[in-house]
N, C-alpha and C. Protein backbone atom coordinates (compact mmCIF):
# COMPACT_ATOMS: atom_id res chain seq x y z
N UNK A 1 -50.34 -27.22 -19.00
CA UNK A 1 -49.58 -26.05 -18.53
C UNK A 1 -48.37 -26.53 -17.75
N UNK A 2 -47.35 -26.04 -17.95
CA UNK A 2 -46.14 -26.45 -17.22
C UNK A 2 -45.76 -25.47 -16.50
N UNK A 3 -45.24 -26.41 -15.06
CA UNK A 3 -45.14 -25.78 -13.98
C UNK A 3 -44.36 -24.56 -13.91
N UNK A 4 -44.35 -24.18 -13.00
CA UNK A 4 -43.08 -23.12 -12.51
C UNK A 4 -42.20 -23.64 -12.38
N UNK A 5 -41.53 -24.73 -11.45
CA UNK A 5 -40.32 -25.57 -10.90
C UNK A 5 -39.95 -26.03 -11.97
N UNK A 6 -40.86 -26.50 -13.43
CA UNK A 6 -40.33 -27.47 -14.26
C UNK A 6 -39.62 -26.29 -15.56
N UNK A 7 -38.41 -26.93 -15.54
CA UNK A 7 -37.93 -25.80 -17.14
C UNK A 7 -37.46 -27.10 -18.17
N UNK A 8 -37.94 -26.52 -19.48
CA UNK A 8 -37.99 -27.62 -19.97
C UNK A 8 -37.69 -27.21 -21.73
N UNK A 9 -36.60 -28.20 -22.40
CA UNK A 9 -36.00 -27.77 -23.50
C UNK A 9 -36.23 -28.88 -24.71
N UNK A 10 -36.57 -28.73 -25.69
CA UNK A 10 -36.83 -30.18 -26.57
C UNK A 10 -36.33 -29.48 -27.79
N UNK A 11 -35.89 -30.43 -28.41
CA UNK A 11 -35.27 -30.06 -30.06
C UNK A 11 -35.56 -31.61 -30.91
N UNK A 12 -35.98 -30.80 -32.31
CA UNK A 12 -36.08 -31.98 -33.31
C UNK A 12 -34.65 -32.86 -33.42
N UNK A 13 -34.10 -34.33 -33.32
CA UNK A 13 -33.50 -34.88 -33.31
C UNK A 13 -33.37 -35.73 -34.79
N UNK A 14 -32.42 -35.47 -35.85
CA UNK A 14 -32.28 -35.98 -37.23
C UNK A 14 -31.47 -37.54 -36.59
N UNK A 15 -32.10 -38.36 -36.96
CA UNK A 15 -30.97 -40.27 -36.55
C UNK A 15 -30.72 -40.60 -38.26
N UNK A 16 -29.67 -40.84 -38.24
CA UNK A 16 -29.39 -41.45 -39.55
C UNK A 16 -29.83 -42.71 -39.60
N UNK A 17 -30.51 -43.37 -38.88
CA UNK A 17 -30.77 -44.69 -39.01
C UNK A 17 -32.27 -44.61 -39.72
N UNK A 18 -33.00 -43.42 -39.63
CA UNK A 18 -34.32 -43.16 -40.82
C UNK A 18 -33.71 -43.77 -41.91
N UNK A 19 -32.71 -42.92 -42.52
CA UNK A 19 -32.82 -43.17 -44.42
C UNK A 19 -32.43 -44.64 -44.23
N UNK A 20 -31.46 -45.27 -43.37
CA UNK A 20 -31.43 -46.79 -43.61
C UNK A 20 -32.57 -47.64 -43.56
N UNK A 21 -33.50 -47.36 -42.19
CA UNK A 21 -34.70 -48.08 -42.81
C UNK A 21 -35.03 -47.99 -43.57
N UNK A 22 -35.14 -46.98 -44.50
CA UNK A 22 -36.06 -46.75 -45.85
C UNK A 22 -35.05 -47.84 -46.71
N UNK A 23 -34.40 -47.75 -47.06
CA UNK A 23 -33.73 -48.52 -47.85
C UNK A 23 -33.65 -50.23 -47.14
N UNK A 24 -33.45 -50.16 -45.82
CA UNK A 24 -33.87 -51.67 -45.44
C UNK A 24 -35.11 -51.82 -45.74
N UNK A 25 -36.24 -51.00 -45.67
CA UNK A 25 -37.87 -51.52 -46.16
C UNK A 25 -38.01 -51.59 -47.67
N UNK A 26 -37.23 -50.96 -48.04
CA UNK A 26 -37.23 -51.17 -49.85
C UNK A 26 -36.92 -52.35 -50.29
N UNK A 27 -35.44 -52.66 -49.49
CA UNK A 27 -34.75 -53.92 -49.90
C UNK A 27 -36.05 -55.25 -49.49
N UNK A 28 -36.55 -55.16 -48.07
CA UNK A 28 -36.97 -56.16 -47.85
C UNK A 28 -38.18 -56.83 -48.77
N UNK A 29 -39.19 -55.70 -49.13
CA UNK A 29 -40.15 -55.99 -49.91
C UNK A 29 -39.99 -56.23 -51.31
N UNK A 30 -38.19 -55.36 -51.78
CA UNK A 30 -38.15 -55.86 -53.12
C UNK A 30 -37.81 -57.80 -53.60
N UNK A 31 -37.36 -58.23 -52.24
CA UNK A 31 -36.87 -59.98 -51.86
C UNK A 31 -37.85 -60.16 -51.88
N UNK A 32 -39.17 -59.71 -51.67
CA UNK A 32 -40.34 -60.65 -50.89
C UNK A 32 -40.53 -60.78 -49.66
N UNK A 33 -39.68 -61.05 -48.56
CA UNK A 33 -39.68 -60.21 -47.28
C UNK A 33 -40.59 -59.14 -46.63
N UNK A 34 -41.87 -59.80 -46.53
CA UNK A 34 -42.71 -59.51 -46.13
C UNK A 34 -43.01 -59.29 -44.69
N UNK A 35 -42.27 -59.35 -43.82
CA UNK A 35 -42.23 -59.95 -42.19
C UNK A 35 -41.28 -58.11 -42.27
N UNK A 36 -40.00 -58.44 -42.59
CA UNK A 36 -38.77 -57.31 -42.37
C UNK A 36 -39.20 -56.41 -42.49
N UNK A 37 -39.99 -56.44 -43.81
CA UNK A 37 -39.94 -54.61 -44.17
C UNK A 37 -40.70 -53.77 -43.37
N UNK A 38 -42.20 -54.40 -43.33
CA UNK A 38 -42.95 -53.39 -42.22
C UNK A 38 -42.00 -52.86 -40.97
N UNK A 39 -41.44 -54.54 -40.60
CA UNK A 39 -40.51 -53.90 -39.29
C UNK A 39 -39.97 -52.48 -39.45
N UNK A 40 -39.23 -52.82 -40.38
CA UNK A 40 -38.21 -51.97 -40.35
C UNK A 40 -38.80 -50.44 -40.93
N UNK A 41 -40.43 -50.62 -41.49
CA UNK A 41 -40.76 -49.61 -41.73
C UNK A 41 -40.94 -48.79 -40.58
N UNK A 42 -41.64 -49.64 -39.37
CA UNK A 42 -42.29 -49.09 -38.28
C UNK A 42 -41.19 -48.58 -37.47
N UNK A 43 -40.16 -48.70 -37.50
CA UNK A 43 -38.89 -48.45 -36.86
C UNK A 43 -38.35 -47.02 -37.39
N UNK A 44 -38.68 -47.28 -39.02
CA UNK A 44 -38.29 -45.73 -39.48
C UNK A 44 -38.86 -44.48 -38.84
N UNK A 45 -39.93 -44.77 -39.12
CA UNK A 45 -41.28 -44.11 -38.35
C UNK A 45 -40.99 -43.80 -37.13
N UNK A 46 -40.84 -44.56 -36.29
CA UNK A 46 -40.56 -43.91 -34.78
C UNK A 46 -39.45 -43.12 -34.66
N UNK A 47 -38.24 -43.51 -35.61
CA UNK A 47 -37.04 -42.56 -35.47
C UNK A 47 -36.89 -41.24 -36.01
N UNK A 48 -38.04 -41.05 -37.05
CA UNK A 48 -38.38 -39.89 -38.12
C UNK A 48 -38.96 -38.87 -36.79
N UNK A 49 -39.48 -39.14 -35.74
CA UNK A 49 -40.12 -38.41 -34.62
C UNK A 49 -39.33 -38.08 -33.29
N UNK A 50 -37.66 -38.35 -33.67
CA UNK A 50 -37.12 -38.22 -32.12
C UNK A 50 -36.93 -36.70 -32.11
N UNK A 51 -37.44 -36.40 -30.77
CA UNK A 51 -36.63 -35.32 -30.00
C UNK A 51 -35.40 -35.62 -29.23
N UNK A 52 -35.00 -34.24 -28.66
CA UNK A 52 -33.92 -34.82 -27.66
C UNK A 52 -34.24 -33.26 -26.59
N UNK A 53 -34.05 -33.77 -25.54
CA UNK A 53 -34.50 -32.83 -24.69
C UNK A 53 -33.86 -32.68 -23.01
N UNK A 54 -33.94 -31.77 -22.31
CA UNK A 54 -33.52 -32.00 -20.95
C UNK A 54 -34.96 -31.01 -20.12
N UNK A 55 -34.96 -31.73 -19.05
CA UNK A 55 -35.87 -31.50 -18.24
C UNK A 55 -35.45 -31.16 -16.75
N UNK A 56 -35.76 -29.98 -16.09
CA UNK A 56 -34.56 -29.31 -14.84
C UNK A 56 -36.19 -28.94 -14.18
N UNK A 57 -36.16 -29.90 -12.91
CA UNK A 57 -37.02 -29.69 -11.64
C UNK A 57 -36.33 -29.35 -10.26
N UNK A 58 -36.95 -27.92 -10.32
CA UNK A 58 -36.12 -27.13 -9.59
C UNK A 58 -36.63 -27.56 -8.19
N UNK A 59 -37.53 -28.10 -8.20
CA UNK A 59 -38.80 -28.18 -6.85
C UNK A 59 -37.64 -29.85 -5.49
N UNK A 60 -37.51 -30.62 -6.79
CA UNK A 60 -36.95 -31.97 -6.36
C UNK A 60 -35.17 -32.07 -6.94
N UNK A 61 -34.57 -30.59 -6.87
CA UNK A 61 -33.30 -30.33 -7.22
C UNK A 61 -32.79 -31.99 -7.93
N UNK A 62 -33.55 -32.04 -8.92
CA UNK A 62 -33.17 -33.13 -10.18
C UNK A 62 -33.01 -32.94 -11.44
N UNK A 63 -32.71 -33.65 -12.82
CA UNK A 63 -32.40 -33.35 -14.43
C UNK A 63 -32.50 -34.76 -14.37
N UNK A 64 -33.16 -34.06 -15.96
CA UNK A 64 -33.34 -35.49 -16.92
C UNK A 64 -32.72 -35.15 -18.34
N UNK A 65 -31.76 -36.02 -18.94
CA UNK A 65 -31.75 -35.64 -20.08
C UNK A 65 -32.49 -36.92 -21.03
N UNK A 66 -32.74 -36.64 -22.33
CA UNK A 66 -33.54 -37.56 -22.81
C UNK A 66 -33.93 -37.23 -24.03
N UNK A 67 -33.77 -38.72 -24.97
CA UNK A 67 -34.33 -39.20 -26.21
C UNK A 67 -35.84 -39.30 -26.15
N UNK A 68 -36.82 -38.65 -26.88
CA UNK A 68 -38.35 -38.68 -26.90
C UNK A 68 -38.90 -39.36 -28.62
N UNK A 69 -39.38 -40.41 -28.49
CA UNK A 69 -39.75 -41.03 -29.80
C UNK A 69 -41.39 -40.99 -29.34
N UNK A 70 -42.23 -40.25 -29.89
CA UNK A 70 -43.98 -39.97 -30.14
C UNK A 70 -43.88 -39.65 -28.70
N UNK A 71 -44.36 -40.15 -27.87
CA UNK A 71 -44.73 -39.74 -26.26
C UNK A 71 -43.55 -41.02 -25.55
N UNK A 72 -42.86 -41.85 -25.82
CA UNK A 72 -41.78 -42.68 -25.10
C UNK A 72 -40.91 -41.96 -25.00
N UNK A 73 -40.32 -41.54 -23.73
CA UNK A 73 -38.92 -40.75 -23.18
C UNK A 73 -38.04 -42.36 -22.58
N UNK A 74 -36.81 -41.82 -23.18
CA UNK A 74 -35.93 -42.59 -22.86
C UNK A 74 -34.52 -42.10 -22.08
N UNK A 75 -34.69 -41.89 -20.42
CA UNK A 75 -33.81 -41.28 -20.28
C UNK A 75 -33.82 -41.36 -18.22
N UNK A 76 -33.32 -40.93 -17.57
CA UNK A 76 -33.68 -41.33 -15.95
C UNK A 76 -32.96 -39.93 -15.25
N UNK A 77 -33.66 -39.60 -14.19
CA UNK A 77 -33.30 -38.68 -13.30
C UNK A 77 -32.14 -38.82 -12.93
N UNK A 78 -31.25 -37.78 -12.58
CA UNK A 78 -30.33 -37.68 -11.81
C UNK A 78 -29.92 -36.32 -11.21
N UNK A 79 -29.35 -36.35 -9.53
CA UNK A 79 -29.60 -35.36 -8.63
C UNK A 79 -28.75 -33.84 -9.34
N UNK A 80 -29.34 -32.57 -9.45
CA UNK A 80 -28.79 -31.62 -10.09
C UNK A 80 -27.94 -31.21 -8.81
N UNK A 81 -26.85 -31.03 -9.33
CA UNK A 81 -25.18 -30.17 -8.42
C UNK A 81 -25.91 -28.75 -8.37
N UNK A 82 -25.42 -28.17 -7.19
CA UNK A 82 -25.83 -26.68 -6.85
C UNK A 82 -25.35 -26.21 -7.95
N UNK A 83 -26.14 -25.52 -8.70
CA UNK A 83 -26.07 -24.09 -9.86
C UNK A 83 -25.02 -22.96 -9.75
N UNK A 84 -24.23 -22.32 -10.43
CA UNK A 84 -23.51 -21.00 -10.02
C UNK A 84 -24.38 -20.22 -10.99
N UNK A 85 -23.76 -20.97 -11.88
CA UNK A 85 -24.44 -19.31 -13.13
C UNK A 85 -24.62 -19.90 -14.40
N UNK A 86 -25.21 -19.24 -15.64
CA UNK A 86 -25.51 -19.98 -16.87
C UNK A 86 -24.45 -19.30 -18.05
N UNK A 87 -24.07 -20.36 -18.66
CA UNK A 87 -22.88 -19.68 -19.48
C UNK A 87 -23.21 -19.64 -21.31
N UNK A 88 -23.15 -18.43 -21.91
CA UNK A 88 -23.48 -18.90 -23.58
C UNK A 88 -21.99 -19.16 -24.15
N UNK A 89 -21.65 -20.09 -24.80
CA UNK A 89 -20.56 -20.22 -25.35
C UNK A 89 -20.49 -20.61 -27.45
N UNK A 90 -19.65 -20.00 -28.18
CA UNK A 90 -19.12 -20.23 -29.08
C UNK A 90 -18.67 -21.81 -28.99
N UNK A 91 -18.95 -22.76 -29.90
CA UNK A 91 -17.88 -23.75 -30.43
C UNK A 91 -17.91 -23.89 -31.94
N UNK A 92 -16.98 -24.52 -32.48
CA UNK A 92 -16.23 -24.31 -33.64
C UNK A 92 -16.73 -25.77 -33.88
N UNK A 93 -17.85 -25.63 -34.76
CA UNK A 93 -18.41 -27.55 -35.22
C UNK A 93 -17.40 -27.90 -36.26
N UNK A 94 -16.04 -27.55 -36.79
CA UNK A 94 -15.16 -28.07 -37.35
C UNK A 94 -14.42 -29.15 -36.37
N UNK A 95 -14.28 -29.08 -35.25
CA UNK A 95 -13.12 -29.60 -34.09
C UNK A 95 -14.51 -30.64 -33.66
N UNK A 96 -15.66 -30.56 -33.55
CA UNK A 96 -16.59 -31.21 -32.88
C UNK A 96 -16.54 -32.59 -33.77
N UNK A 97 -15.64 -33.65 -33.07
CA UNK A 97 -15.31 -35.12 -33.71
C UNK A 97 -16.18 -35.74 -33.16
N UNK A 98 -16.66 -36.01 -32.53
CA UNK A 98 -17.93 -36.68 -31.93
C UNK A 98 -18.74 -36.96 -32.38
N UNK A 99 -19.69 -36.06 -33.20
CA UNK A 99 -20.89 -35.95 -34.19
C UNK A 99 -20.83 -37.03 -34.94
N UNK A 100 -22.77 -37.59 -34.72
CA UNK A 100 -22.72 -38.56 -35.62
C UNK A 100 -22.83 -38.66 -37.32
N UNK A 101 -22.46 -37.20 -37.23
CA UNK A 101 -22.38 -37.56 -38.89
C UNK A 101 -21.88 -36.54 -39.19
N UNK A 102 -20.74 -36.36 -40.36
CA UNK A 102 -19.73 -35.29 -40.61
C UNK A 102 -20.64 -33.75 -40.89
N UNK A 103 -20.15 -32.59 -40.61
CA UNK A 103 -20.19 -31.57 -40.80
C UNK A 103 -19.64 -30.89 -41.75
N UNK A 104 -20.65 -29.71 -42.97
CA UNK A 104 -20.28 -29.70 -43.71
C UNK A 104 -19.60 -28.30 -43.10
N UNK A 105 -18.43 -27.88 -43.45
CA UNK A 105 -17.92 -27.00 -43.17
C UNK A 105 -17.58 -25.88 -44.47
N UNK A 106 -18.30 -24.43 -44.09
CA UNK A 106 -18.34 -23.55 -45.26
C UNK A 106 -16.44 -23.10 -45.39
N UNK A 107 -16.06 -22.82 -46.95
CA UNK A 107 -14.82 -22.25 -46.83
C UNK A 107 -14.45 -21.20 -46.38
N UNK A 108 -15.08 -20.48 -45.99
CA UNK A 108 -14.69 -18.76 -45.21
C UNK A 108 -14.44 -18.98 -43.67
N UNK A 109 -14.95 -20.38 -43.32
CA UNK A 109 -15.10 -20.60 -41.60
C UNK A 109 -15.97 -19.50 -41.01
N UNK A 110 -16.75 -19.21 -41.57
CA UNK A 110 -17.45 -17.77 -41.15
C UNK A 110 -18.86 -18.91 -40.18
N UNK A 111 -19.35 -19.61 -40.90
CA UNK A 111 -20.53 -20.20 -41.13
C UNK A 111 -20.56 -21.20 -40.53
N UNK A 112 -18.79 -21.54 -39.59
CA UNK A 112 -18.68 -22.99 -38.94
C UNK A 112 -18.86 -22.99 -37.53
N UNK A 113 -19.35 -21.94 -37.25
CA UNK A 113 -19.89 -21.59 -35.44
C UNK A 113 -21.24 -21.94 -35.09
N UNK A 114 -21.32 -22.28 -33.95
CA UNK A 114 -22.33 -22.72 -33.65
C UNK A 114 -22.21 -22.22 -31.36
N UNK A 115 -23.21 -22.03 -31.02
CA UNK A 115 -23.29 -21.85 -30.05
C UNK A 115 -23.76 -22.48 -28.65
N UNK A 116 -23.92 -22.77 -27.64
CA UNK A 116 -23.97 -23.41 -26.65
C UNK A 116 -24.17 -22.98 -25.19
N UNK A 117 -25.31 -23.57 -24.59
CA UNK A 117 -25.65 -23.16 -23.40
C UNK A 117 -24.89 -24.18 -22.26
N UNK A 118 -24.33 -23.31 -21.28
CA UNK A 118 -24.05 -24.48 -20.40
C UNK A 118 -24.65 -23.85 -19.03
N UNK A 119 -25.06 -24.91 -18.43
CA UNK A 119 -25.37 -24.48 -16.65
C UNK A 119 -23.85 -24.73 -15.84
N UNK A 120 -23.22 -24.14 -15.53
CA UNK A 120 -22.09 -24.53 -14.59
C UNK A 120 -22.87 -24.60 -13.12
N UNK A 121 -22.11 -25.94 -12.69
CA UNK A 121 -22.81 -26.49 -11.36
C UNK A 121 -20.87 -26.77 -10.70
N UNK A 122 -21.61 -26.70 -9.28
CA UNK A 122 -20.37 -26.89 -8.42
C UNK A 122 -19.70 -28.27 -8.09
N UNK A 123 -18.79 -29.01 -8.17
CA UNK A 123 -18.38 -30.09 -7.89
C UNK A 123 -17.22 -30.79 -9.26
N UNK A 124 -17.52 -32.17 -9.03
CA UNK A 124 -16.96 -32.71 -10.84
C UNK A 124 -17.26 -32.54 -12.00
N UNK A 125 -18.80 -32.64 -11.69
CA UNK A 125 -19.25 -32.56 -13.23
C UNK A 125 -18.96 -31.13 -13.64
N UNK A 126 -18.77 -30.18 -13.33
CA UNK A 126 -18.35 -28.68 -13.64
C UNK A 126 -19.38 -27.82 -14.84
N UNK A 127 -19.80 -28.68 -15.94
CA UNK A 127 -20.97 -28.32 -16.51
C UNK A 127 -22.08 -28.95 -16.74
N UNK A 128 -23.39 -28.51 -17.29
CA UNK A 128 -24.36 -29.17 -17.93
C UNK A 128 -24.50 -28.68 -19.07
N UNK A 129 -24.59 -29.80 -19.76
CA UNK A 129 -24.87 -28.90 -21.02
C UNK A 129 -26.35 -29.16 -21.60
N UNK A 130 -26.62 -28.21 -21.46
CA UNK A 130 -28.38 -27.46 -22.07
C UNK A 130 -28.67 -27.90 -23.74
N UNK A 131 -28.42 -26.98 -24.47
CA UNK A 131 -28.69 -26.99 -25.56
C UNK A 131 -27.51 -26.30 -26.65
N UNK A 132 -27.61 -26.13 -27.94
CA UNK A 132 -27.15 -25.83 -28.83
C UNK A 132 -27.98 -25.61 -30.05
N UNK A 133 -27.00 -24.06 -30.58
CA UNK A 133 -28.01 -24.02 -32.01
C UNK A 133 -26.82 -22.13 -31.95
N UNK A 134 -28.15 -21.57 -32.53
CA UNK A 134 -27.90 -20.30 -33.46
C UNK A 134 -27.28 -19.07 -32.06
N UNK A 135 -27.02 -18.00 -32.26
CA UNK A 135 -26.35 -17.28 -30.97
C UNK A 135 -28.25 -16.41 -31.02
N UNK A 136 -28.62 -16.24 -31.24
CA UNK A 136 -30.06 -15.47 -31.57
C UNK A 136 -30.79 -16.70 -30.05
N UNK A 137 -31.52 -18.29 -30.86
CA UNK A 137 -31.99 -18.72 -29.92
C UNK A 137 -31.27 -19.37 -28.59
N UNK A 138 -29.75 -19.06 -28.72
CA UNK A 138 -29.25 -20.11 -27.46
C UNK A 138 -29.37 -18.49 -26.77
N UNK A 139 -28.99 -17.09 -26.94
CA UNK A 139 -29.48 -16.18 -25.66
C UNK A 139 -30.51 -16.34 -25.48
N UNK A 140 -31.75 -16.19 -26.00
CA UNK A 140 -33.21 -16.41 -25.63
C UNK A 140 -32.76 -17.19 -24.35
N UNK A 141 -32.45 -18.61 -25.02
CA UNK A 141 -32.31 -20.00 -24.22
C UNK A 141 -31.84 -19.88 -22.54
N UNK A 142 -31.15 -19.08 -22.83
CA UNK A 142 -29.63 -19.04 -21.45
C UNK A 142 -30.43 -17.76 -20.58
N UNK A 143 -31.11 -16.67 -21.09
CA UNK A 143 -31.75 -15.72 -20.29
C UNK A 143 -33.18 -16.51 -19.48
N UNK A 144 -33.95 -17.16 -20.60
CA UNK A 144 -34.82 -17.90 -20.17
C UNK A 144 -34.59 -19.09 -18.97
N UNK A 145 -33.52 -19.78 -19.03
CA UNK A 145 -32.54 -20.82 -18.08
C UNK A 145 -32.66 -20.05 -16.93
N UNK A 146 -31.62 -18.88 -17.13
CA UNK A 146 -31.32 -17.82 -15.78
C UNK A 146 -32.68 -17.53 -15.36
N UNK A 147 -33.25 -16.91 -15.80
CA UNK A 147 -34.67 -16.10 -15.03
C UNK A 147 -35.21 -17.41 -14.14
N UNK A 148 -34.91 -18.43 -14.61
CA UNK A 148 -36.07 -19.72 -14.21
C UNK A 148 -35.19 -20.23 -12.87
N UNK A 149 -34.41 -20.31 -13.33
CA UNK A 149 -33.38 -20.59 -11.99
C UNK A 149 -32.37 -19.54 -10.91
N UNK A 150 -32.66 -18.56 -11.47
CA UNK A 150 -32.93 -17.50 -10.79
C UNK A 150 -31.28 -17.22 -10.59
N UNK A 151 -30.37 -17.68 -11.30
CA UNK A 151 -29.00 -16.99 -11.76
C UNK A 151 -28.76 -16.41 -12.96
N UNK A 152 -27.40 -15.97 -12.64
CA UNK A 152 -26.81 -15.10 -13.34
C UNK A 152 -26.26 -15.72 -14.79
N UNK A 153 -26.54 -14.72 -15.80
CA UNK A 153 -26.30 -15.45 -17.68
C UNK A 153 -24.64 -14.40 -18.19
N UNK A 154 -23.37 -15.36 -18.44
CA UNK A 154 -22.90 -14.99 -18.64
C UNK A 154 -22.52 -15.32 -20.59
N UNK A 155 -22.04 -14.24 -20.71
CA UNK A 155 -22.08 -14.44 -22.39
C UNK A 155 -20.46 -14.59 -22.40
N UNK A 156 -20.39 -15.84 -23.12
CA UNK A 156 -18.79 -15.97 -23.33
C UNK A 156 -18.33 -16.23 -25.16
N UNK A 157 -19.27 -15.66 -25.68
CA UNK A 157 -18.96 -16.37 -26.98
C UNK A 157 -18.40 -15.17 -27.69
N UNK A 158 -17.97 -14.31 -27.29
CA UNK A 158 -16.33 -13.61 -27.95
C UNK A 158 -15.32 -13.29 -26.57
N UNK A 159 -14.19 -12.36 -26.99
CA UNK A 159 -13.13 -12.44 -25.78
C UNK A 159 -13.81 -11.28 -24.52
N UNK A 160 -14.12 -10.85 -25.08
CA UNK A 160 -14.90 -9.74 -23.76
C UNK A 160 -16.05 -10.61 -23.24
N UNK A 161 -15.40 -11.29 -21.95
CA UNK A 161 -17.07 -11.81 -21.27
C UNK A 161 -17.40 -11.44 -20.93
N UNK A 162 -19.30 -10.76 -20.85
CA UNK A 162 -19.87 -10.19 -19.84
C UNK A 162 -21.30 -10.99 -19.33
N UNK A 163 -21.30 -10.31 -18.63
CA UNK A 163 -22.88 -10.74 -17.91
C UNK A 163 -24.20 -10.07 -18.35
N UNK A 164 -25.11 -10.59 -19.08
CA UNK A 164 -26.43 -10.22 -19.74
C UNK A 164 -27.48 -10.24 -18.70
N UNK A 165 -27.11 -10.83 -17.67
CA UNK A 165 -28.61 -10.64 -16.48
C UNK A 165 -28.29 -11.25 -15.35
C-alpha cells in the first residue's frame, strides 16, 4: 500500500537498444560466440522491462526521477523547490528534437500533439516535469498531482487557460 506523502508515476519505457540486442544475440551465436550472445541476450531482457518513473515525497519535501529495470531503480533524490501550482500543457512532438528516436508525424498535424504535465516550483528550475501522454490520462494525471499536493491544476493546452481545481 502506498503511502499518503508518497505520489508516485511509472510508465512503460520502449530503449532501442532491445531490437539491437536481438540482432547482437543472433549475430553472436550465428559466429559461434557462445560467451556474447547470452550476454547480450540477458541485457535485452532487462531493457525489454524498463520503466521510467518519478517519485514526489511530500513528507521529506524530496523527488526522484528514475529508470526502473525488474525491481533496480536507477536514479537519486533531490530536494523538491516549493510547489505553486500544476500545469497541463500541449506540445507539438514534431519540434520535440531530442527524442531518441524519430517521430512519425501524421499529414493533417491533427495527430502530432501530445500533452504534458508540469509541477511549476519556485526558484531556477521553474518546472518539473511529471509525465506525458494523451490529454484524457495527463488530466487524470495533473488533478490526481494537485489533490495529492494539495494545489491548484491549471489547464493550458489551448489559448483560454483555466483552472480545473
Amino acid at each position: 500500500m502506498q503511502s499518503q506523502e508518497i505520489y508516485k508515476y511509472e510508465k512503460y519505457s520502449f530503449k532501442i537498444i532491445m531490437p539491437l540486442m536481438a540482432l547482437l544475440t543472433i549475430a553472436f551465436m550465428v559466429n559461434g560466440e557462445y560467451i556474447g550472445g547470452p550476454i547480450c541476450f540477458v541485457l535485452g531482457v532487462l531493457s525489454a522491462f524498463s520503466y521510467q518513473g518519478i517519485i514526489i515525497d511530500t513528507s521529506n519535501q524530496r523527488y526522484m526521477k528514475y529508470d526502473r529495470f525488474l525491481n533496480f531503480r536507477i536514479g537519486g533524490w533531490k530536494d523538491l523547490p516549493v510547489a505553486s501550482y500544476v500545469t497541463i500543457v500541449r506540445i507539438n512532438l514534431s519540434s520535440r528534437r531530442t527524442a531518441p528516436s524519430p517521430n512519425v508525424v501524421p499529414q493533417d498535424k491533427k495527430g502530432a500533439r501530445a500533452f504534458k504535465v508540469n509541477l511549476v516550483v519556485e526558484g531556477q528550475m521553474r518546472f518539473l516535469s511529471i509525465c506525458r501522454g494523451s490529454l484524457e490520462k495527463m488530466t487524470k494525471e495533473a488533478l490526481r498531482l494537485g489533490e495529492h499536493l494539495q494545489l491548484r491544476v491549471l489547464d493550458y493546452t489551448t489559448h483560454e487557460k483555466k483552472w480545473i481545481l
